[in-house]
PDB file of N, CA and C in Angstrom:
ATOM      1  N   UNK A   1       8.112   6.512 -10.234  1.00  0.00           N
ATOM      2  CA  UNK A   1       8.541   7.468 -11.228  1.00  0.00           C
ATOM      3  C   UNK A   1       9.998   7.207 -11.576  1.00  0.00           C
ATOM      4  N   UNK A   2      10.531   7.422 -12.979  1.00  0.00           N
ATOM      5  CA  UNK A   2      11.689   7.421 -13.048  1.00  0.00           C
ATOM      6  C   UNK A   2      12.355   8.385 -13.083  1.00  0.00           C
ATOM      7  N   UNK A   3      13.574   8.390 -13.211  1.00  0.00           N
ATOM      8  CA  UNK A   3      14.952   9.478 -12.666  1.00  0.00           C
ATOM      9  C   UNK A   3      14.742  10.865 -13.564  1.00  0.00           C
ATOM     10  N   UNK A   4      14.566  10.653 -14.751  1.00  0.00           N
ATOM     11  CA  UNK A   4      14.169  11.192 -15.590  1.00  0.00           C
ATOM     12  C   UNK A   4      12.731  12.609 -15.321  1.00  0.00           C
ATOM     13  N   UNK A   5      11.853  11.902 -15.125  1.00  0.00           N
ATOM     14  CA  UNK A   5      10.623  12.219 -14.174  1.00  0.00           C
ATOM     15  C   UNK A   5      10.865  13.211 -13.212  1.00  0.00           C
ATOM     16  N   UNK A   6      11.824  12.476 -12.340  1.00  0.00           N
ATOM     17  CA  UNK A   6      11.534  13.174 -11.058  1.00  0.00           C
ATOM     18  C   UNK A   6      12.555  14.365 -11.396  1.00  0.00           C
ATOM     19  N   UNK A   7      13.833  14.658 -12.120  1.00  0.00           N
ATOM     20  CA  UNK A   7      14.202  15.490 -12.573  1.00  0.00           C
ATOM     21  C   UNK A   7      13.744  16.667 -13.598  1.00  0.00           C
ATOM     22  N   UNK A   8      12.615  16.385 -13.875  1.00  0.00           N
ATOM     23  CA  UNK A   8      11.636  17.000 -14.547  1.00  0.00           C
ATOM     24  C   UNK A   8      11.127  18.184 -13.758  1.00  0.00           C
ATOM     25  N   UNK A   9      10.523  17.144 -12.757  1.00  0.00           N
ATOM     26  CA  UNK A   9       9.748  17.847 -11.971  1.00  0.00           C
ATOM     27  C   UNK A   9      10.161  18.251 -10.452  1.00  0.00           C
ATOM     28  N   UNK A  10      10.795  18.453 -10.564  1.00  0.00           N
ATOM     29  CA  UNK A  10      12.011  19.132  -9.514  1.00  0.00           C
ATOM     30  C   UNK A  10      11.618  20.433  -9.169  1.00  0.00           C
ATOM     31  N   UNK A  11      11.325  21.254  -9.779  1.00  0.00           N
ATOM     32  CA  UNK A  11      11.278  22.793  -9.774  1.00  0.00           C
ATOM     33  C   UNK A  11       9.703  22.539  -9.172  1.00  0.00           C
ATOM     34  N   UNK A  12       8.941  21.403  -9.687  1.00  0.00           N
ATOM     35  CA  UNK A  12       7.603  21.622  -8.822  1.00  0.00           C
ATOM     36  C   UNK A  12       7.462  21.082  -7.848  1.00  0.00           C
ATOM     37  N   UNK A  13       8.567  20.967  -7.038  1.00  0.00           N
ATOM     38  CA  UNK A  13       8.609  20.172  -5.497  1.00  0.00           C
ATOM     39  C   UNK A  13       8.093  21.268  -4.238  1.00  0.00           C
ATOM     40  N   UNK A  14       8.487  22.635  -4.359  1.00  0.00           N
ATOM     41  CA  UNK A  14       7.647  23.423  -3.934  1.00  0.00           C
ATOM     42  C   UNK A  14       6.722  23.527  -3.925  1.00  0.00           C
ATOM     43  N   UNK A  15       5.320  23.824  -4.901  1.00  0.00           N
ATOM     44  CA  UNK A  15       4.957  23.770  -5.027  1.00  0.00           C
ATOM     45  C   UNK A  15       3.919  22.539  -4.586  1.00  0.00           C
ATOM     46  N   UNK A  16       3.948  21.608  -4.954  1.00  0.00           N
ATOM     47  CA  UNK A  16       3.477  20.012  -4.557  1.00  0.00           C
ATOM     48  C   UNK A  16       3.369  20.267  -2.876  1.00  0.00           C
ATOM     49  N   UNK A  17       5.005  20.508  -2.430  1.00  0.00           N
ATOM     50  CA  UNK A  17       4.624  20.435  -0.841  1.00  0.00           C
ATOM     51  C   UNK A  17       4.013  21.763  -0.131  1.00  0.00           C
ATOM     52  N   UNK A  18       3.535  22.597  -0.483  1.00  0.00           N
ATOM     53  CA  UNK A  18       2.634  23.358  -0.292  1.00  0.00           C
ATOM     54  C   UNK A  18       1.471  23.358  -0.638  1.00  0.00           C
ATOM     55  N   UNK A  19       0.970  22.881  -1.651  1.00  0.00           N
ATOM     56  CA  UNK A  19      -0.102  22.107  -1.430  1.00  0.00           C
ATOM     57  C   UNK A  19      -0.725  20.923  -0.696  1.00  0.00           C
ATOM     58  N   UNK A  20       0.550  19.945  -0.528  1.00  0.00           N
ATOM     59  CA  UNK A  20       0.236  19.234   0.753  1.00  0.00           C
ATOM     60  C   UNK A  20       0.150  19.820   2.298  1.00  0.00           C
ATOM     61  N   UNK A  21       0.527  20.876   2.185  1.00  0.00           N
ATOM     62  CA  UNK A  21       0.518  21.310   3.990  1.00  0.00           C
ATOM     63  C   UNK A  21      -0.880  21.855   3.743  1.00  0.00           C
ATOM     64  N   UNK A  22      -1.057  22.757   2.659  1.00  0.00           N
ATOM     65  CA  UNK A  22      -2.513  23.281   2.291  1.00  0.00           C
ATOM     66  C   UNK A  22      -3.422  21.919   2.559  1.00  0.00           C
ATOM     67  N   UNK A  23      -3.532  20.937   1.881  1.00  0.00           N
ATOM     68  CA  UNK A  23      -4.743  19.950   2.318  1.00  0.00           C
ATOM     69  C   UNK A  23      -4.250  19.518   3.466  1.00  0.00           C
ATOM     70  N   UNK A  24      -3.447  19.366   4.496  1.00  0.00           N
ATOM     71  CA  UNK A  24      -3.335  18.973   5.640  1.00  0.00           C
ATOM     72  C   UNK A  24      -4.373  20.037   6.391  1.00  0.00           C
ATOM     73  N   UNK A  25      -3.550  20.803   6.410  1.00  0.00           N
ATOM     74  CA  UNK A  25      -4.078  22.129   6.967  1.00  0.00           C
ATOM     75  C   UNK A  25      -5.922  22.211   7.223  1.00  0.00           C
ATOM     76  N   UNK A  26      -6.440  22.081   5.993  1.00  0.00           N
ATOM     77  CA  UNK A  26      -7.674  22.442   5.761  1.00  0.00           C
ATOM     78  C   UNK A  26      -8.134  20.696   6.023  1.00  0.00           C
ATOM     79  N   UNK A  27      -7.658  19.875   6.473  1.00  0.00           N
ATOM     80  CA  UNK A  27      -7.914  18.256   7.105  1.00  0.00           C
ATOM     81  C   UNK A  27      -8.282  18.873   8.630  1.00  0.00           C
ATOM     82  N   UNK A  28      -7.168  19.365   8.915  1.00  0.00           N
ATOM     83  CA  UNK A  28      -7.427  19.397  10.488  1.00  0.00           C
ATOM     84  C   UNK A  28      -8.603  20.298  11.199  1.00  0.00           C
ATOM     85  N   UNK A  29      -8.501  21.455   9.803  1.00  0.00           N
ATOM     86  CA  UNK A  29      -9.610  22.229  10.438  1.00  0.00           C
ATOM     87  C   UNK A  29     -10.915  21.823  10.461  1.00  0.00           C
ATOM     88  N   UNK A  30     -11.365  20.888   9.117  1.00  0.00           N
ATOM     89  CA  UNK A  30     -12.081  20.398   9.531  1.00  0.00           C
ATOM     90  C   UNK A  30     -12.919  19.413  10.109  1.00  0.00           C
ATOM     91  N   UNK A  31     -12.347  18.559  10.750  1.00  0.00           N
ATOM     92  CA  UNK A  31     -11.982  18.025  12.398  1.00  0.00           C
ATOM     93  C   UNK A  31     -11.921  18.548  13.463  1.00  0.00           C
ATOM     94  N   UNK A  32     -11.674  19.609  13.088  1.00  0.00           N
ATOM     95  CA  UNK A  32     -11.826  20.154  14.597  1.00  0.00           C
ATOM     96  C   UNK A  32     -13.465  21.613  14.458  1.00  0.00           C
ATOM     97  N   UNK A  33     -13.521  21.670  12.962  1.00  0.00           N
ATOM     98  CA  UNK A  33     -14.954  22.163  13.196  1.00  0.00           C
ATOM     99  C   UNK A  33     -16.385  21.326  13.170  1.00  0.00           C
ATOM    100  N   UNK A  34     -15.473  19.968  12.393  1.00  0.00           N
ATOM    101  CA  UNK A  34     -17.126  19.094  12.746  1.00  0.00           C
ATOM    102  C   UNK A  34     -16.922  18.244  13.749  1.00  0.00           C
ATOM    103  N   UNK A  35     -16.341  18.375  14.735  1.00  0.00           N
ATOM    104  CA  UNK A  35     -15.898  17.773  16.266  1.00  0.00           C
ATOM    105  C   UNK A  35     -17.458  17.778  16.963  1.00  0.00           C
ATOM    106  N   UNK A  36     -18.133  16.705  17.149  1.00  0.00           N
ATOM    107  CA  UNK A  36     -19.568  16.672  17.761  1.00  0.00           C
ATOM    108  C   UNK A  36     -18.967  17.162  19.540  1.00  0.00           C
ATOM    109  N   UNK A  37     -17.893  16.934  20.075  1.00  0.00           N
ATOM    110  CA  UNK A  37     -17.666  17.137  21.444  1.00  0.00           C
ATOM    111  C   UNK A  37     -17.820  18.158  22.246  1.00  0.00           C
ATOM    112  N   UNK A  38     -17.391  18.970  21.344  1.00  0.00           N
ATOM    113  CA  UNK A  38     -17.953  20.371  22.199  1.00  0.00           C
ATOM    114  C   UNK A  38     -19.545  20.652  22.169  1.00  0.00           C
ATOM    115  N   UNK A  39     -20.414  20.128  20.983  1.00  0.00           N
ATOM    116  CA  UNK A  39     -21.756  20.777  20.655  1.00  0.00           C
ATOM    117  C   UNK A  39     -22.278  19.832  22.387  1.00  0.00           C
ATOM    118  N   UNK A  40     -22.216  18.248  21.828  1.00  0.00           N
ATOM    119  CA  UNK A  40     -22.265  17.771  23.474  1.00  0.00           C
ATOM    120  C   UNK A  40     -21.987  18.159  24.855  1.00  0.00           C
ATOM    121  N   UNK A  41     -21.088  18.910  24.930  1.00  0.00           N
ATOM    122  CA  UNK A  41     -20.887  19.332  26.144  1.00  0.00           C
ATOM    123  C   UNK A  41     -21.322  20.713  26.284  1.00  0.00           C
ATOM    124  N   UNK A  42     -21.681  21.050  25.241  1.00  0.00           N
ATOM    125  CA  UNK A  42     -22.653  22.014  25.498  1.00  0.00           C
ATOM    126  C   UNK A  42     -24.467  22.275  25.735  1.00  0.00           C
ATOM    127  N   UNK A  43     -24.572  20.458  25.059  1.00  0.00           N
ATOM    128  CA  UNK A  43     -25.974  20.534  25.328  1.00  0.00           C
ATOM    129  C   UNK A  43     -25.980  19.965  27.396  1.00  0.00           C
ATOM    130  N   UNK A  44     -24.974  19.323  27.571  1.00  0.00           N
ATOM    131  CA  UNK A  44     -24.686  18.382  28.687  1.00  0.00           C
ATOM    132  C   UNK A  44     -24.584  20.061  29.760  1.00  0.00           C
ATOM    133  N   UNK A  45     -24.301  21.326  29.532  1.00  0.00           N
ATOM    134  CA  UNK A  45     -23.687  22.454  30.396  1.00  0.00           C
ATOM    135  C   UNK A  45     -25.186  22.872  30.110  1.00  0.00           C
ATOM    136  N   UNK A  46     -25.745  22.962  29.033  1.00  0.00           N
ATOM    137  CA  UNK A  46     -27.810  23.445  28.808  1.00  0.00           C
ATOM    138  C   UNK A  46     -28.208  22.982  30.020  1.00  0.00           C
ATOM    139  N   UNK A  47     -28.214  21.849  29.831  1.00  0.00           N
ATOM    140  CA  UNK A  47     -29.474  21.237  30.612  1.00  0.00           C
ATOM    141  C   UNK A  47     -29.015  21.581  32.359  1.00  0.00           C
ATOM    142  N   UNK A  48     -27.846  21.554  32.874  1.00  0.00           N
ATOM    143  CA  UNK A  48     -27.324  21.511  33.550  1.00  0.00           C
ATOM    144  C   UNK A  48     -28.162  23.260  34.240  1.00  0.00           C
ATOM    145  N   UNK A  49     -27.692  24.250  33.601  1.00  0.00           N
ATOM    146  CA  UNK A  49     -28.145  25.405  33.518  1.00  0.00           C
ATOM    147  C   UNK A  49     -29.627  25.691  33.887  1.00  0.00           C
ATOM    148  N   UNK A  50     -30.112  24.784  32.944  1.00  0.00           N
ATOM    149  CA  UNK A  50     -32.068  24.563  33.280  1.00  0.00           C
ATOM    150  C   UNK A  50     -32.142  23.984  34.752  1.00  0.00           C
ATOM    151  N   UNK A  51     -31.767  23.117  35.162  1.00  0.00           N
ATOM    152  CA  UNK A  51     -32.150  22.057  36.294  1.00  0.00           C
ATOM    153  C   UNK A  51     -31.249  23.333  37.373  1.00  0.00           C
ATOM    154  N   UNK A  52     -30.761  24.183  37.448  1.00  0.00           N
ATOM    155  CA  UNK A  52     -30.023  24.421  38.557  1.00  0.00           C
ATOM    156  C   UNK A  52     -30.720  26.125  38.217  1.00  0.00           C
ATOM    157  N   UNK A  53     -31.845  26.303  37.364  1.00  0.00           N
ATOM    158  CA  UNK A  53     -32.850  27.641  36.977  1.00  0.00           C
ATOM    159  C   UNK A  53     -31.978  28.695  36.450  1.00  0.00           C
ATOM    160  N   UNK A  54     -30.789  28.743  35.855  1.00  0.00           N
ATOM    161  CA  UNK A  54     -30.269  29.825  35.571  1.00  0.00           C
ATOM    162  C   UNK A  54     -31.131  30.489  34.170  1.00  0.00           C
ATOM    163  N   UNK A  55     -31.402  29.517  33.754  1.00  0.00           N
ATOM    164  CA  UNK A  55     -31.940  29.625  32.305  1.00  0.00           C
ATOM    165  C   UNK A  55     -33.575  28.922  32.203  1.00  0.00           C
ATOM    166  N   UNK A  56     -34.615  29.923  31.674  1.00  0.00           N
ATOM    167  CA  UNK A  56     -35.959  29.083  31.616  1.00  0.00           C
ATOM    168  C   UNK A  56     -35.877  28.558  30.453  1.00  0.00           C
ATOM    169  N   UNK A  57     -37.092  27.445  30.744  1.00  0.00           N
ATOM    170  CA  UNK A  57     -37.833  26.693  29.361  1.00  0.00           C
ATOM    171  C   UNK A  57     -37.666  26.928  28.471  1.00  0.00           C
ATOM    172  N   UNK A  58     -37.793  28.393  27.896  1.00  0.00           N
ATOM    173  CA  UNK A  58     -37.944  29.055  26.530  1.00  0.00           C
ATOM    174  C   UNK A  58     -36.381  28.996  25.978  1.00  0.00           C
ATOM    175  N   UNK A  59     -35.786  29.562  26.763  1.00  0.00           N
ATOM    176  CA  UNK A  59     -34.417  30.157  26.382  1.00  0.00           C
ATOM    177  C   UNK A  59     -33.814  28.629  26.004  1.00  0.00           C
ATOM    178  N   UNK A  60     -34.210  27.284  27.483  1.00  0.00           N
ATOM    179  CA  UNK A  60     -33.301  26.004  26.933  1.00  0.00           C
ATOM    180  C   UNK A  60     -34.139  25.353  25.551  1.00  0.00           C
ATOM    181  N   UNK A  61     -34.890  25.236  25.027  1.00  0.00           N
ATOM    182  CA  UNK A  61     -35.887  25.000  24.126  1.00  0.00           C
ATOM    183  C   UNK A  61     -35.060  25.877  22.930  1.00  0.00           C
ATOM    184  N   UNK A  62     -34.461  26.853  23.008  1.00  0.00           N
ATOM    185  CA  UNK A  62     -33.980  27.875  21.547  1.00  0.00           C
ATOM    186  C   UNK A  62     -32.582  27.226  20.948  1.00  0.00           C
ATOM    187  N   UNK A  63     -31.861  26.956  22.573  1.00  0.00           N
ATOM    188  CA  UNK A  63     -30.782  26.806  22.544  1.00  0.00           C
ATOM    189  C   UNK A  63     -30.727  25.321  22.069  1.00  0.00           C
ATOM    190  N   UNK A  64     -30.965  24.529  22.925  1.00  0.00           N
ATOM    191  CA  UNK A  64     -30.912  22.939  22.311  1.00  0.00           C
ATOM    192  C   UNK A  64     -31.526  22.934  20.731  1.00  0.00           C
ATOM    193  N   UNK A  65     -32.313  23.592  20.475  1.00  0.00           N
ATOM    194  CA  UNK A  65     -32.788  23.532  19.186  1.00  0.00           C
ATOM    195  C   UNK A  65     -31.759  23.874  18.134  1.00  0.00           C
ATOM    196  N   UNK A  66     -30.652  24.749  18.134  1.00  0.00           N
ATOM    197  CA  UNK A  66     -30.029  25.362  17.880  1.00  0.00           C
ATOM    198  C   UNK A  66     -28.545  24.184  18.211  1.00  0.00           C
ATOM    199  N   UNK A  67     -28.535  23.327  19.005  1.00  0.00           N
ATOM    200  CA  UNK A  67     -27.222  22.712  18.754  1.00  0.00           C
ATOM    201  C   UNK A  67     -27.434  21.460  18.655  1.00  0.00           C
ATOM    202  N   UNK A  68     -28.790  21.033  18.416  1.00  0.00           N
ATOM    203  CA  UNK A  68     -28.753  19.554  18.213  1.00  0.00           C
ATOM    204  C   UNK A  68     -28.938  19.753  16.484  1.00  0.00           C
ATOM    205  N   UNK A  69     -29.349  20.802  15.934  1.00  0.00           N
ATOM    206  CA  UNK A  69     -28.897  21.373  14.599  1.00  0.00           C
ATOM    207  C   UNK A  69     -28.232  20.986  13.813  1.00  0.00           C
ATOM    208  N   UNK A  70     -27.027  21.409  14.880  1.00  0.00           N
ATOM    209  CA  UNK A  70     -25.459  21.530  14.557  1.00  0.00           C
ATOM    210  C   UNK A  70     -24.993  20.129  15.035  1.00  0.00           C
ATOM    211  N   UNK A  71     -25.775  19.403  15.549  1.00  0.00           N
ATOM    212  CA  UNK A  71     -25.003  17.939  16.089  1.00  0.00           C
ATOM    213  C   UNK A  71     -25.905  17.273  14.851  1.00  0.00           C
ATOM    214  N   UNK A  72     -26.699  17.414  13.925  1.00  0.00           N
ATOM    215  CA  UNK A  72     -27.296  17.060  12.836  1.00  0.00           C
ATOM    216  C   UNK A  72     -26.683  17.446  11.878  1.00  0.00           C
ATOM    217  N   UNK A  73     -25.516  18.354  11.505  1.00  0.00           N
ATOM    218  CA  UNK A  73     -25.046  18.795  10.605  1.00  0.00           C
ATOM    219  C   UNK A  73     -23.817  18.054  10.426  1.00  0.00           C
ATOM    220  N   UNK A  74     -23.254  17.975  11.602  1.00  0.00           N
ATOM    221  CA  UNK A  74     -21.653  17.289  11.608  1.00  0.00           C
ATOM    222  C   UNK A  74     -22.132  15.762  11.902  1.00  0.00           C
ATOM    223  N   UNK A  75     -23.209  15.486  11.697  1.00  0.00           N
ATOM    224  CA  UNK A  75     -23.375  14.037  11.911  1.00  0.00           C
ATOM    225  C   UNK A  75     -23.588  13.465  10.830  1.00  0.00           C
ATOM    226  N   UNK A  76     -24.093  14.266   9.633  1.00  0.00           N
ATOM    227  CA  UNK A  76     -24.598  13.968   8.411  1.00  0.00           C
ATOM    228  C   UNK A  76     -22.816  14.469   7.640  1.00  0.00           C
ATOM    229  N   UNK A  77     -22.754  15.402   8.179  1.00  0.00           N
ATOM    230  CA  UNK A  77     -20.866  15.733   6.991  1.00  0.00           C
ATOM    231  C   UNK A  77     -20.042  14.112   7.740  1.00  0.00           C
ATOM    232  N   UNK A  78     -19.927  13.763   8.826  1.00  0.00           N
ATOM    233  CA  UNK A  78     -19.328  12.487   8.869  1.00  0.00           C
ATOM    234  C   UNK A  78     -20.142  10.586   8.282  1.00  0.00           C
ATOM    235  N   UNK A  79     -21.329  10.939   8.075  1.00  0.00           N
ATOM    236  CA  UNK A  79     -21.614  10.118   7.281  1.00  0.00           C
ATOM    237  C   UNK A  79     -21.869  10.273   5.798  1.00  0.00           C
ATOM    238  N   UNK A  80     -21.242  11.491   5.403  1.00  0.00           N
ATOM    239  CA  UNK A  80     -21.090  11.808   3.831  1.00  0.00           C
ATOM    240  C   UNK A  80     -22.238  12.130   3.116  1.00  0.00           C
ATOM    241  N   UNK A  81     -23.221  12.717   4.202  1.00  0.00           N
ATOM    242  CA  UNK A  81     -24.456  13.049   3.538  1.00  0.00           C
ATOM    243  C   UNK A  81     -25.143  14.096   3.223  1.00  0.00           C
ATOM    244  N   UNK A  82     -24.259  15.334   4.359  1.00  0.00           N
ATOM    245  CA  UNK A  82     -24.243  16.624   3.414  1.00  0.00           C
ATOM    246  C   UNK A  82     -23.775  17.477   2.374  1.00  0.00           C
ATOM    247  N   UNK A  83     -24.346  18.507   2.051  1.00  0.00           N
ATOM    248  CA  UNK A  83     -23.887  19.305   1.072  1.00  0.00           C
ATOM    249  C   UNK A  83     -22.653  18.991   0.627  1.00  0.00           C
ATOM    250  N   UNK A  84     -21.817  19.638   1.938  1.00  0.00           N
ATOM    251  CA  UNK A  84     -20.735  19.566   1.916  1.00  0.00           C
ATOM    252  C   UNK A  84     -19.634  18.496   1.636  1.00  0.00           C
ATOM    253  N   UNK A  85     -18.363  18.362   0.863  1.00  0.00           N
ATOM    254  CA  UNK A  85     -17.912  17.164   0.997  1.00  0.00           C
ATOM    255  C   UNK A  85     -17.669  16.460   2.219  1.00  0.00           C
ATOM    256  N   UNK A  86     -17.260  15.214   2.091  1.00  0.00           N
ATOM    257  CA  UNK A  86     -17.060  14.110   2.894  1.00  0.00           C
ATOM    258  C   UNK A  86     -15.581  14.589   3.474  1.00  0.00           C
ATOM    259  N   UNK A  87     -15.405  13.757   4.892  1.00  0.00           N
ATOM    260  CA  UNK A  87     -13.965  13.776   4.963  1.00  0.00           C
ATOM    261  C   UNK A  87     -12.975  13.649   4.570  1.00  0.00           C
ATOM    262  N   UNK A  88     -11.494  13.710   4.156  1.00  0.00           N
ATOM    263  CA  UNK A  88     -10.521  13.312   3.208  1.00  0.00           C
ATOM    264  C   UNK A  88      -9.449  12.895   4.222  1.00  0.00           C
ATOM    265  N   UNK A  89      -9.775  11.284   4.382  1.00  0.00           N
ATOM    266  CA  UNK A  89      -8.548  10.533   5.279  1.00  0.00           C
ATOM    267  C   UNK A  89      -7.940  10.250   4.465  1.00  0.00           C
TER     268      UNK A  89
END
């Protein structure tokens, strides 16, 4: 840009960098909501639960159903294939 330019647009430098913390912001969150690690260690704490009887058949059967779901959801938003948009690196 030239001198000209950027003196122009001066007054929208606020602006601009608040919108960049805004898409940062909303980067990280979602990274850390389509994070497969926790759904894993939660199916890894399921099964764990079943084999040691805290929890029957039925209940681990609802539950795994219910987060391999969600490990189908954030598996498809990181290969750009759901609804939702794609990541923004």
């Amino acid at each position: 840009m030239g001198l000209f330019t950027e003196i122009v647009a001066l007054p929208l430098a606020p602006v601009r960098s608040v919108m960049w913390v805004m898409a940062k912001t909303v980067e990280a969150a979602e990274r850390e909501y389509y994070d497969p690690t926790p759904c894993e260690n939660e199916l890894a704490a399921l099964e764990g639960a079943l084999l040691n009887g805290e929890i029957d058949e039925a209940e681990y059967d609802r539950r795994e159903d219910e987060l391999l779901d969600r490990l189908e959801e954030i598996r498809a938003y990181w290969n750009g294939s759901a609804d939702t948009p794609g990541p923004t690196r």
